[in-house]
N, C-alpha and C. Protein backbone atom coordinates (compact mmCIF):
# COMPACT_ATOMS: atom_id res chain seq x y z
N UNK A 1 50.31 275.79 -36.59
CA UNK A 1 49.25 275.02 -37.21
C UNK A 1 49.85 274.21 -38.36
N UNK A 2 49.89 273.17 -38.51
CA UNK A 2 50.33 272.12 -39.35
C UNK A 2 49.12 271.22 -39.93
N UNK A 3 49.60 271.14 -41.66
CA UNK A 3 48.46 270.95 -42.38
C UNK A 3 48.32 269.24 -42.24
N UNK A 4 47.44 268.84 -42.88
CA UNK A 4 47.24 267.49 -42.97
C UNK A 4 48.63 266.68 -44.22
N UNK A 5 49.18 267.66 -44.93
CA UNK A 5 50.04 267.52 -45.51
C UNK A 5 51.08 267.42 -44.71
N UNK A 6 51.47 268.16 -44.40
CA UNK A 6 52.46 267.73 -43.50
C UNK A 6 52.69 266.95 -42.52
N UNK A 7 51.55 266.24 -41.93
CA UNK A 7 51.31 265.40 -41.23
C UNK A 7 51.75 263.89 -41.49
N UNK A 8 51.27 264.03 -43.19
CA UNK A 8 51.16 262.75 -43.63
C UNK A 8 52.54 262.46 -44.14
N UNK A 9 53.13 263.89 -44.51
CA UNK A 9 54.75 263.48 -45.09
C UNK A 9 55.69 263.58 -43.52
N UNK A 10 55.29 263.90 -42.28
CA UNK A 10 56.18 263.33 -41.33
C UNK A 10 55.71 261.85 -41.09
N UNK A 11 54.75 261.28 -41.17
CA UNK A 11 54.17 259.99 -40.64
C UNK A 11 55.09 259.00 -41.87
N UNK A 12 55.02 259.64 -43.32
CA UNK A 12 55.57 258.96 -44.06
C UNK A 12 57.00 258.30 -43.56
N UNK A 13 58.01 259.54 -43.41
CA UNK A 13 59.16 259.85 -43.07
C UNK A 13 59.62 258.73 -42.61
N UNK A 14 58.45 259.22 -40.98
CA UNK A 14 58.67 258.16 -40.03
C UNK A 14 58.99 257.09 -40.19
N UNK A 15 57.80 256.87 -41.01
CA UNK A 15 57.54 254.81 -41.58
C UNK A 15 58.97 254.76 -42.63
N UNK A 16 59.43 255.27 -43.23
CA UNK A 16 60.26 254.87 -44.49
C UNK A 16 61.68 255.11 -44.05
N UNK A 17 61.94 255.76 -42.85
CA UNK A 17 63.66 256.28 -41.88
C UNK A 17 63.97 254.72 -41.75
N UNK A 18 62.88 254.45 -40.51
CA UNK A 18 64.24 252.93 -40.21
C UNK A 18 64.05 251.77 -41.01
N UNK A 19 63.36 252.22 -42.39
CA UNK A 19 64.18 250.95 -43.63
C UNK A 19 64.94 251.54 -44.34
N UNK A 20 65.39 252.53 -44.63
CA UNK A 20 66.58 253.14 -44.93
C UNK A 20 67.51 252.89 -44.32
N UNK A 21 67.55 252.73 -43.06
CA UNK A 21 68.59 252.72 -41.63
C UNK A 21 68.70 251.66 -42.22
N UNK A 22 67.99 250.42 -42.43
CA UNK A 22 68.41 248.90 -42.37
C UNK A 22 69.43 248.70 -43.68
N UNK A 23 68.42 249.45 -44.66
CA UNK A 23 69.54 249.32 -45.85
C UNK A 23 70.89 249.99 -45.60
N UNK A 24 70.83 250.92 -44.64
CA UNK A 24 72.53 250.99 -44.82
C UNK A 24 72.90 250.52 -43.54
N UNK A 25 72.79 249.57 -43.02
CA UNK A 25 73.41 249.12 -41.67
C UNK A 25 74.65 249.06 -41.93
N UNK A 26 75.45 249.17 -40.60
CA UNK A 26 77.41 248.68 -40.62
C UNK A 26 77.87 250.33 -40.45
N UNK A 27 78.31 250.13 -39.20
CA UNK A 27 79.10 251.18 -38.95
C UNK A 27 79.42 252.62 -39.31
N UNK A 28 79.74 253.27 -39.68
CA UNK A 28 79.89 254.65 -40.46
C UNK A 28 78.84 255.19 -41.19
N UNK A 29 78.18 253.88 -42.02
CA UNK A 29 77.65 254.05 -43.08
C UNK A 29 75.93 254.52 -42.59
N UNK A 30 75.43 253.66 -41.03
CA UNK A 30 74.75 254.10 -40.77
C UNK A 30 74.27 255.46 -40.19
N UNK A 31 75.00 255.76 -39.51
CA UNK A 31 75.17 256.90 -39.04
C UNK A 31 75.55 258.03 -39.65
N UNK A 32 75.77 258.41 -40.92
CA UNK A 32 75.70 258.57 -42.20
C UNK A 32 74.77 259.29 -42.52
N UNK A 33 74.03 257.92 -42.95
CA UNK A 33 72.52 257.94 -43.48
C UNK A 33 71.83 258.49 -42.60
N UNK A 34 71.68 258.68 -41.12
CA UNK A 34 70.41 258.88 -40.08
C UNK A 34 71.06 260.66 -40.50
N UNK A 35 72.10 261.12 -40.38
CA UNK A 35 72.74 262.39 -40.39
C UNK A 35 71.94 263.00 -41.62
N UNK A 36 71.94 262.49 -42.86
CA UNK A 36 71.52 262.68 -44.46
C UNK A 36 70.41 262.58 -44.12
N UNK A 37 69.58 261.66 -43.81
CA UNK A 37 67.89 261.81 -43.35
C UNK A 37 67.28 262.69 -42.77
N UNK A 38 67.92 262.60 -41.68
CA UNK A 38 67.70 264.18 -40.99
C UNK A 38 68.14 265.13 -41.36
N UNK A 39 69.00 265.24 -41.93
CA UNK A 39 69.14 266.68 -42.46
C UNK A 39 68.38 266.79 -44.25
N UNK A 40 68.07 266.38 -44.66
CA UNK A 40 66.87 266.19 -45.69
C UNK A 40 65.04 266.41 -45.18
N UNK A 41 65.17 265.89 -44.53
CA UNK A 41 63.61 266.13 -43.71
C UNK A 41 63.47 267.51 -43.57
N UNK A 42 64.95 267.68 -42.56
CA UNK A 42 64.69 269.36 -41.78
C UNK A 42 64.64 270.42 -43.15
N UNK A 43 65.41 270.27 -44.27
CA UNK A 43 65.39 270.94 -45.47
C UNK A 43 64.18 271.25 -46.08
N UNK A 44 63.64 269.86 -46.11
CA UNK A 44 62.18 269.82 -46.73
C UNK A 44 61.19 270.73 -46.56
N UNK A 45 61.33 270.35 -44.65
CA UNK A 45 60.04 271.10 -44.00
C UNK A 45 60.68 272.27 -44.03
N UNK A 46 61.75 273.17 -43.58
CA UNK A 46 62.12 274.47 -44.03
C UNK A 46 61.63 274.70 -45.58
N UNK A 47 61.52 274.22 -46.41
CA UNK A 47 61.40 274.67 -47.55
C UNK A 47 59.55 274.76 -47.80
N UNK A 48 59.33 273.64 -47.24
CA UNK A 48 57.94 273.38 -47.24
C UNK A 48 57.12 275.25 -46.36
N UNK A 49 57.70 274.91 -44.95
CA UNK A 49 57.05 275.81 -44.42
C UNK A 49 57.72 277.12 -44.90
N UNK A 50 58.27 277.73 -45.38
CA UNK A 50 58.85 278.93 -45.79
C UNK A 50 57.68 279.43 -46.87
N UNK A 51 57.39 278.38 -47.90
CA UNK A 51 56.52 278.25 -48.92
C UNK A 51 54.88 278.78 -48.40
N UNK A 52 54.60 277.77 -47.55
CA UNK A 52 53.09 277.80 -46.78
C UNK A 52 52.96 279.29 -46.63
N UNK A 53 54.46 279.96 -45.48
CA UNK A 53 54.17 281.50 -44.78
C UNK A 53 54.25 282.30 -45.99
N UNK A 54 54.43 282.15 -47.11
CA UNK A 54 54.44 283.01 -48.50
C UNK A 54 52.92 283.06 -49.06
N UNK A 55 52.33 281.65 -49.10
CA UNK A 55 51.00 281.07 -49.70
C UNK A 55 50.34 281.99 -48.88
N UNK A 56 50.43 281.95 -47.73
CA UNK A 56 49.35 282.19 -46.48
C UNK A 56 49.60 283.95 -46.41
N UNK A 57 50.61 284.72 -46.80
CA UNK A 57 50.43 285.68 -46.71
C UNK A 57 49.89 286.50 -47.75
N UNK A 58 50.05 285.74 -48.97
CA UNK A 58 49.50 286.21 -50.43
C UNK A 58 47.80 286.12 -50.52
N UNK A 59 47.04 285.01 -49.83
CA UNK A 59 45.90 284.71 -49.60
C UNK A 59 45.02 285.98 -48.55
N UNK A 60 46.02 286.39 -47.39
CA UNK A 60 45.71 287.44 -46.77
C UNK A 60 45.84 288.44 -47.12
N UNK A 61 46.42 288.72 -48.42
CA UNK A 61 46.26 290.42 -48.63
C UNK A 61 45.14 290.22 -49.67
N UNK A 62 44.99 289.21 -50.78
CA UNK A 62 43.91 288.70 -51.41
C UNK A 62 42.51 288.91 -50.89
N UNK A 63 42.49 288.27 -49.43
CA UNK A 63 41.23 288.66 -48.79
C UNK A 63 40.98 290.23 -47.94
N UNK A 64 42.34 290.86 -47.65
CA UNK A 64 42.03 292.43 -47.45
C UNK A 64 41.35 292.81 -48.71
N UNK A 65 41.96 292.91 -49.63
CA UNK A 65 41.39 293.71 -51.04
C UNK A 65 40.37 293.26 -51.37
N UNK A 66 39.91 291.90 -51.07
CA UNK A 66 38.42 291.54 -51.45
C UNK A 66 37.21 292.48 -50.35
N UNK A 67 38.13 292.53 -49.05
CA UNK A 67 37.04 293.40 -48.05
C UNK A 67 36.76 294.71 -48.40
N UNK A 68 38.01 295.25 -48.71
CA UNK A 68 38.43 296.67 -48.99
C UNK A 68 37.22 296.94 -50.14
N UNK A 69 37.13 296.09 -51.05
CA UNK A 69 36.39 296.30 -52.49
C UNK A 69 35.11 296.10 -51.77
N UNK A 70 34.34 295.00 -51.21
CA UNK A 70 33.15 295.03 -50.78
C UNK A 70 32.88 295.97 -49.65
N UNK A 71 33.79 296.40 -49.07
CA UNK A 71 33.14 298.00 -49.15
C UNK A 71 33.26 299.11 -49.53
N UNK A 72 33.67 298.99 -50.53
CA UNK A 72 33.67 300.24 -51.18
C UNK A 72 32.12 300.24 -52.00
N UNK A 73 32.03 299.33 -52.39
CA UNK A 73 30.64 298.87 -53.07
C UNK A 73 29.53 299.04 -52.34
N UNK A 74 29.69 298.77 -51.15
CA UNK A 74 28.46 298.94 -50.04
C UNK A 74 28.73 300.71 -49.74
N UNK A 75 29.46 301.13 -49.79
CA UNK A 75 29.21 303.17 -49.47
C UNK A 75 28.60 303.28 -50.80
N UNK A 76 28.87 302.92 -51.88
CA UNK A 76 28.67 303.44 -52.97
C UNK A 76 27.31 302.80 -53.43
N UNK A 77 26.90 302.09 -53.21
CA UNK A 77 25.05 301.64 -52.72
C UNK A 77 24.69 302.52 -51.70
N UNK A 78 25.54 302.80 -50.88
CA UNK A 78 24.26 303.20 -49.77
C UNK A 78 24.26 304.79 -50.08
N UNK A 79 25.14 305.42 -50.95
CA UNK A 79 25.75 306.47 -51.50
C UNK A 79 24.19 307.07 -52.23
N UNK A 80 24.45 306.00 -53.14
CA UNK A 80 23.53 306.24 -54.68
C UNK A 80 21.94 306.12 -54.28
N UNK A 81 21.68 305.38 -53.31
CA UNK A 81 20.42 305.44 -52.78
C UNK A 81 19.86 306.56 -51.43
């Protein structure tokens, strides 16, 4: 599942790679740059998504303990009554 964020920074990518390419046209230099691009992107999104599966797992134990607590609250109502 891929966020709208990430969507918009590959679409970016996309659009902004082959004017980079142009600025370094000529031999070596391009091929270079497409090597450095791509391997910057792939960094990114590794870093990006490494981040997300951290976010996303901290949010899920967040919402266990919120369940865990609302019921403990609900025995302890249905306890007291």
């Amino acid at each position: 599942m891929r966020t709208a964020a990430l969507r918009a920074a590959d679409l970016l990518f996309a659009t902004a790679l082959p004017h980079f390419l142009e600025f370094y046209r000529g031999g070596a230099r391009e091929r270079s740059a497409s090597e450095v691009a791509t391997a910057l992107h792939s960094g990114i999104y590794d870093v990006v998504h490494e981040a997300s599966l951290g976010y996303m797992a901290a949010m899920l134990d967040r919402l266990s303990d919120a369940h865990q607590e609302e019921r403990r609250r609900v025995s302890r109502d249905l306890h007291d009554r």
